[in-house]
C-alpha atoms as a PDB file:
ATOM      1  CA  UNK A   1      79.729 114.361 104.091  1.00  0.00           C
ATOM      2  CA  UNK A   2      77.411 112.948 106.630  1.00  0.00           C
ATOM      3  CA  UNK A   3      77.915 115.894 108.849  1.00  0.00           C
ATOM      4  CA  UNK A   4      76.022 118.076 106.548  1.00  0.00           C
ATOM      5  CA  UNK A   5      72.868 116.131 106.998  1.00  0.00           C
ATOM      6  CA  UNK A   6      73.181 116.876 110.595  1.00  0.00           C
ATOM      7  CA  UNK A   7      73.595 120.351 109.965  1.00  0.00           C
ATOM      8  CA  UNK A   8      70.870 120.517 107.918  1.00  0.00           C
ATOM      9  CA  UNK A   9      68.902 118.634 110.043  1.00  0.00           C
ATOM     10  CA  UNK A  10      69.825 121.079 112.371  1.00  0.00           C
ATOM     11  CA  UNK A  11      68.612 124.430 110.284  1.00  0.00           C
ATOM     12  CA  UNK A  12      65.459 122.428 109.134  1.00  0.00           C
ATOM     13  CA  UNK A  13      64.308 122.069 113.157  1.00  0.00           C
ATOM     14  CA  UNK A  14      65.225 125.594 113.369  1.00  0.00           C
ATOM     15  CA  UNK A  15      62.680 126.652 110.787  1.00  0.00           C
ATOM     16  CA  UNK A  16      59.880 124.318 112.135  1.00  0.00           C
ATOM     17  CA  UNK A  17      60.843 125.936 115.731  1.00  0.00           C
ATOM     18  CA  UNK A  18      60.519 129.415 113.835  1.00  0.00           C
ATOM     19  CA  UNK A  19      57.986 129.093 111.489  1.00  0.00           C
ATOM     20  CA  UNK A  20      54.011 130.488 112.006  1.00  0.00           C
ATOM     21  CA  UNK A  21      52.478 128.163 109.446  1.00  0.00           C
ATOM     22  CA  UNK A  22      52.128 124.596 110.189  1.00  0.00           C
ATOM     23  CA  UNK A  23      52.203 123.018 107.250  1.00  0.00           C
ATOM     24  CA  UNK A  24      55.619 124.590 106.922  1.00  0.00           C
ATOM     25  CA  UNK A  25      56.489 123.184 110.014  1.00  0.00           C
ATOM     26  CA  UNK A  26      55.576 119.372 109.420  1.00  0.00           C
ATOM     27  CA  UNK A  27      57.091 119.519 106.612  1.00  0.00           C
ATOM     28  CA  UNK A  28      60.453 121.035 108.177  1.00  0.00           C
ATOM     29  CA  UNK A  29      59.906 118.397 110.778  1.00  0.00           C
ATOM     30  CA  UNK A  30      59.875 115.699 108.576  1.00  0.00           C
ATOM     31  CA  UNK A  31      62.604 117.094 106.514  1.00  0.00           C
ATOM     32  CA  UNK A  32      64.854 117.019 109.552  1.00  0.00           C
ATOM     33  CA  UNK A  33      63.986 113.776 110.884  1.00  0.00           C
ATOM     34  CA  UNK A  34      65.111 112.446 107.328  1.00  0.00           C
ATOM     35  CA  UNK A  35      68.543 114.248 107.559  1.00  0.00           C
ATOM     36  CA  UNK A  36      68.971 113.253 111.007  1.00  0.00           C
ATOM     37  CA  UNK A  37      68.202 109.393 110.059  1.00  0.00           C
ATOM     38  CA  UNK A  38      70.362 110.120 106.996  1.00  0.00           C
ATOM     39  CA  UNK A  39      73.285 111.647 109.666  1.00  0.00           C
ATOM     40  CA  UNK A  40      73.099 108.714 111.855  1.00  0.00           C
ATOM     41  CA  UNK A  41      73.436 106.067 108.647  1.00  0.00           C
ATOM     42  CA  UNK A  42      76.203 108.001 107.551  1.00  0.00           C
ATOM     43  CA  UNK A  43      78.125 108.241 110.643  1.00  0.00           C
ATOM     44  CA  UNK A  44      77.318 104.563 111.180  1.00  0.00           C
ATOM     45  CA  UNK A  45      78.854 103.500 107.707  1.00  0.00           C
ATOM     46  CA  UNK A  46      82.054 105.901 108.292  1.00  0.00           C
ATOM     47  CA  UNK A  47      82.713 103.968 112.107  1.00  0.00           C
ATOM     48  CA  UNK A  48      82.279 100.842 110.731  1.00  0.00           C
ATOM     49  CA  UNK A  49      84.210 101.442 107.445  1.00  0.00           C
ATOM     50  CA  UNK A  50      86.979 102.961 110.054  1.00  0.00           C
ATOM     51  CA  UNK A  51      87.333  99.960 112.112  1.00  0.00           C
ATOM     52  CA  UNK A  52      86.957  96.773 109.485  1.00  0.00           C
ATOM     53  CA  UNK A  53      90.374  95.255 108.774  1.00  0.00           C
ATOM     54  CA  UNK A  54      92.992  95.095 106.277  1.00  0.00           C
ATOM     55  CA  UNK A  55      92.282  92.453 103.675  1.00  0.00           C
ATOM     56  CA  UNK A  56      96.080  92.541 102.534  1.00  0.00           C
ATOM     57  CA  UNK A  57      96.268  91.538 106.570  1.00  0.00           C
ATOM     58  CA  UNK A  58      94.483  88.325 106.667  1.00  0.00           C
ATOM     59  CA  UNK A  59      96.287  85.249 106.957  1.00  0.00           C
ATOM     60  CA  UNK A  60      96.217  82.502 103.784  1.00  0.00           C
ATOM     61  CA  UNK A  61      95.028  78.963 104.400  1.00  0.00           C
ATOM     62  CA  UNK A  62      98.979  77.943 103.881  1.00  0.00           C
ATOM     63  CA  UNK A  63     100.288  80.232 105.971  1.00  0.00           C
ATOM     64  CA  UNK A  64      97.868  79.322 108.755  1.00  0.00           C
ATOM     65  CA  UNK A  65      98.854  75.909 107.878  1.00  0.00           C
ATOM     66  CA  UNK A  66     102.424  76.304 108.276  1.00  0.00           C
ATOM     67  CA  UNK A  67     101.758  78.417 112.010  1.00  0.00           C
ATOM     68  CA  UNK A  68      99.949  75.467 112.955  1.00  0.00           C
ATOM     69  CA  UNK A  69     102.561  72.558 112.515  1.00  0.00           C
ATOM     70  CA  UNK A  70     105.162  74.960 113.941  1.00  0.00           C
ATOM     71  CA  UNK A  71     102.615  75.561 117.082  1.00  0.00           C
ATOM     72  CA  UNK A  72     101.937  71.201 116.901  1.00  0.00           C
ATOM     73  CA  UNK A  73     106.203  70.756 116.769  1.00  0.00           C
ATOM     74  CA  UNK A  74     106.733  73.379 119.543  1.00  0.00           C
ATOM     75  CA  UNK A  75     103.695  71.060 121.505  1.00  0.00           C
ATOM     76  CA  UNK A  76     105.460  67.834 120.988  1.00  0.00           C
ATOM     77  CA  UNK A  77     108.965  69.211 121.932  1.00  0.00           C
ATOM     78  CA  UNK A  78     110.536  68.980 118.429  1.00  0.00           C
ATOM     79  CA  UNK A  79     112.040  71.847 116.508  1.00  0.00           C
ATOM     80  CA  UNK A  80     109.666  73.913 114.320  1.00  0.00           C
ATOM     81  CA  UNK A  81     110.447  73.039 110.711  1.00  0.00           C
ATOM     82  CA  UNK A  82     112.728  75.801 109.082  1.00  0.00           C
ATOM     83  CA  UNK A  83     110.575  77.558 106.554  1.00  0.00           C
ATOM     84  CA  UNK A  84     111.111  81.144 105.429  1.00  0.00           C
ATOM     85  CA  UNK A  85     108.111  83.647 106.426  1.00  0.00           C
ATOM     86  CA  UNK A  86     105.905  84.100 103.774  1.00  0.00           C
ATOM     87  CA  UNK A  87     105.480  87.140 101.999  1.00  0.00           C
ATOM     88  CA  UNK A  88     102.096  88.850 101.456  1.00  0.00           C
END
């Protein structure tokens, strides 16, 4: 979706470049510089919505608990305590 404000963008410059009047062409100008600002929000919320983990990911307090005394055990030399994995 956010690519169509850039293409618009794009055919509102084109006017303004075109245009004889120039109240047409602020106008147009302004116009585009909205859709372009619009564009770069857009492709800004898609990256970032892209890249942002998976909640269902994300370790629990008691698993990170239970990582921990296995990493403290494996620290101290002792065996790490025999606990099934969790499941998410």
């Amino acid at each position: 979706m956010h690519w169509l404000f850039l293409l618009l963008a794009l055919a509102a410059m084109a006017v303004a470049l075109k245009t004889a009047s120039v109240a047409l062409m602020v106008v147009c100008l302004l116009v585009s510089l909205a859709l372009f600002v619009a564009w770069i929000m857009g492709w800004y919320a898609a990256r970032i919505g892209s890249s942002s983990r998976d909640e269902s990911q994300m370790i629990d307090p008691m698993e990170l608990r239970r990582l921990r005394e296995i990493a403290e055990a494996r620290k101290a030399g002792l065996q790490p305590p025999v606990e099934p994995p969790a499941q998410s």
